[in-house]
Protein backbone atom coordinates (compact mmCIF):
# COMPACT_ATOMS: atom_id res chain seq x y z
CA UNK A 1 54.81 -23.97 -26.76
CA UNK A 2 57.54 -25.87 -28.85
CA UNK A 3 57.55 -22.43 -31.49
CA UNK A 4 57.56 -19.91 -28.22
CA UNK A 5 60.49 -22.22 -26.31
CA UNK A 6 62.33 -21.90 -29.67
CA UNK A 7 61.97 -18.17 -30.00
CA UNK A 8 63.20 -17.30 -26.51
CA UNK A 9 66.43 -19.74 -27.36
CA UNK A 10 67.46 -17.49 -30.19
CA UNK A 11 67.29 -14.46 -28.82
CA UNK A 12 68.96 -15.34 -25.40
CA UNK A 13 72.16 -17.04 -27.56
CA UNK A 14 73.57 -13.45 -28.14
CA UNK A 15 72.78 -10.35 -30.22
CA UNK A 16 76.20 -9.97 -31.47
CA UNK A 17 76.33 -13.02 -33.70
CA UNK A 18 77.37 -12.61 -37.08
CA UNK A 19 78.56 -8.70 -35.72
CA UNK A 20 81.91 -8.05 -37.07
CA UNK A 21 82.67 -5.67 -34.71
CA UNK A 22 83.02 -7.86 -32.06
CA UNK A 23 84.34 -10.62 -34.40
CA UNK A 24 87.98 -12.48 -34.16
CA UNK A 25 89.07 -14.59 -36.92
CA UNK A 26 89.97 -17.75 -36.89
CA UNK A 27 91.38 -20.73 -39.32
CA UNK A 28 90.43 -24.38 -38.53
CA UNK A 29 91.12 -27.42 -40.41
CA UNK A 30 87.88 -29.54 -41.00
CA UNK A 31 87.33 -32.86 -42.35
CA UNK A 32 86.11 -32.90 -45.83
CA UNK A 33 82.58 -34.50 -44.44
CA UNK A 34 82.19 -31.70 -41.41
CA UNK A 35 83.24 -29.04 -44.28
CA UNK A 36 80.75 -30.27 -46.82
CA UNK A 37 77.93 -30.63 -43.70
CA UNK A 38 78.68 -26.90 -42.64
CA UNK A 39 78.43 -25.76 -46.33
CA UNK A 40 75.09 -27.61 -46.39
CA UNK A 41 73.39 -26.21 -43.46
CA UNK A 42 74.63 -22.66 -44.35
CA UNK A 43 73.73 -22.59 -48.09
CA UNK A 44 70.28 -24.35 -46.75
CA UNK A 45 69.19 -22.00 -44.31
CA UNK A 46 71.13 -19.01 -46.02
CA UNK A 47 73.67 -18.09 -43.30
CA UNK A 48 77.06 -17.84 -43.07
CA UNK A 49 79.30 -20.71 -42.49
CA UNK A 50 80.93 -18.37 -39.19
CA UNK A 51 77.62 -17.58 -38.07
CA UNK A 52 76.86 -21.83 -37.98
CA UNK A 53 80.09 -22.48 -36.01
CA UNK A 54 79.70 -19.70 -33.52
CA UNK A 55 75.92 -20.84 -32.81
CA UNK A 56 76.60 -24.96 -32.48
CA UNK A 57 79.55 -23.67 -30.45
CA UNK A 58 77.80 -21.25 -28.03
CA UNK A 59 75.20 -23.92 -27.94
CA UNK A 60 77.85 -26.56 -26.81
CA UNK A 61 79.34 -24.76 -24.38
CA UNK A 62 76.29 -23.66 -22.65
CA UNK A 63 75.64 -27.30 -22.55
CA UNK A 64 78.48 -29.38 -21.68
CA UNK A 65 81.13 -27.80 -18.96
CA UNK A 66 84.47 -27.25 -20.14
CA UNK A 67 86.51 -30.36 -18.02
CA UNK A 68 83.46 -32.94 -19.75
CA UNK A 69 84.36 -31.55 -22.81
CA UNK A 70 88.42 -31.36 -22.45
CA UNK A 71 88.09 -35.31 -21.43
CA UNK A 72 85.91 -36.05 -24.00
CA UNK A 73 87.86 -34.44 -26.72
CA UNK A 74 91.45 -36.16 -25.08
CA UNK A 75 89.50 -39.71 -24.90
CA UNK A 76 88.44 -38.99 -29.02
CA UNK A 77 92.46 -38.33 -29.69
CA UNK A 78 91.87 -35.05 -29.67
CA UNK A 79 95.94 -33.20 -29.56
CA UNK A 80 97.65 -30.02 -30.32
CA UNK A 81 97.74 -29.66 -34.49
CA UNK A 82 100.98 -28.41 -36.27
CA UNK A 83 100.81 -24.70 -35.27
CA UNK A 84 99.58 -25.50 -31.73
CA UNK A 85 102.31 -27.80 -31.25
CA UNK A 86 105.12 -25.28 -32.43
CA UNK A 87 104.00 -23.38 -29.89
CA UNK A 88 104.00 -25.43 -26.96
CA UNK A 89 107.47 -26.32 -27.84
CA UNK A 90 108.56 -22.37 -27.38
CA UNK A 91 106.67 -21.96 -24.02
């Protein structure tokens, strides 16, 4: 039941992973340990490391609603980085 539950979960998380056409880029800045633990679990299971983010992150946010997550990311000292911050300042 385990194997079936886990089968359904995949294919319900979205058939346009990975798709480039409906793909946006971004750039992050990750700590050398989350880096090398997203490299791991890609070159382990022979994925991308886009394809890892955009699953754990669907996953997340199908789990946790986005005001639990906004205060638990402010009570971690979570903030606007450099480029975010430049652009507050304009707004």
């Amino acid at each position: 039941m385990t194997q079936q539950r886990r089968s359904t979960q995949v294919e319900t998380l979205s058939p346009r992973i990975g798709d480039p056409q409906h793909a946006q880029r971004f750039t992050v800045n990750l700590s050398a340990e989350v880096a090398d633990a997203l490299r791991g679990i890609a070159e382990r299971h022979h994925v991308s490391e886009s394809s890892v983010v955009e699953v754990a992150l669907r996953h997340l946010f199908r789990r946790v609603t986005p005001a639990a997550f906004g205060g638990f990311l402010r009570d971690r000292g979570a903030c606007l980085r450099r480029n975010g911050a430049r652009l507050a300042k304009r707004g």
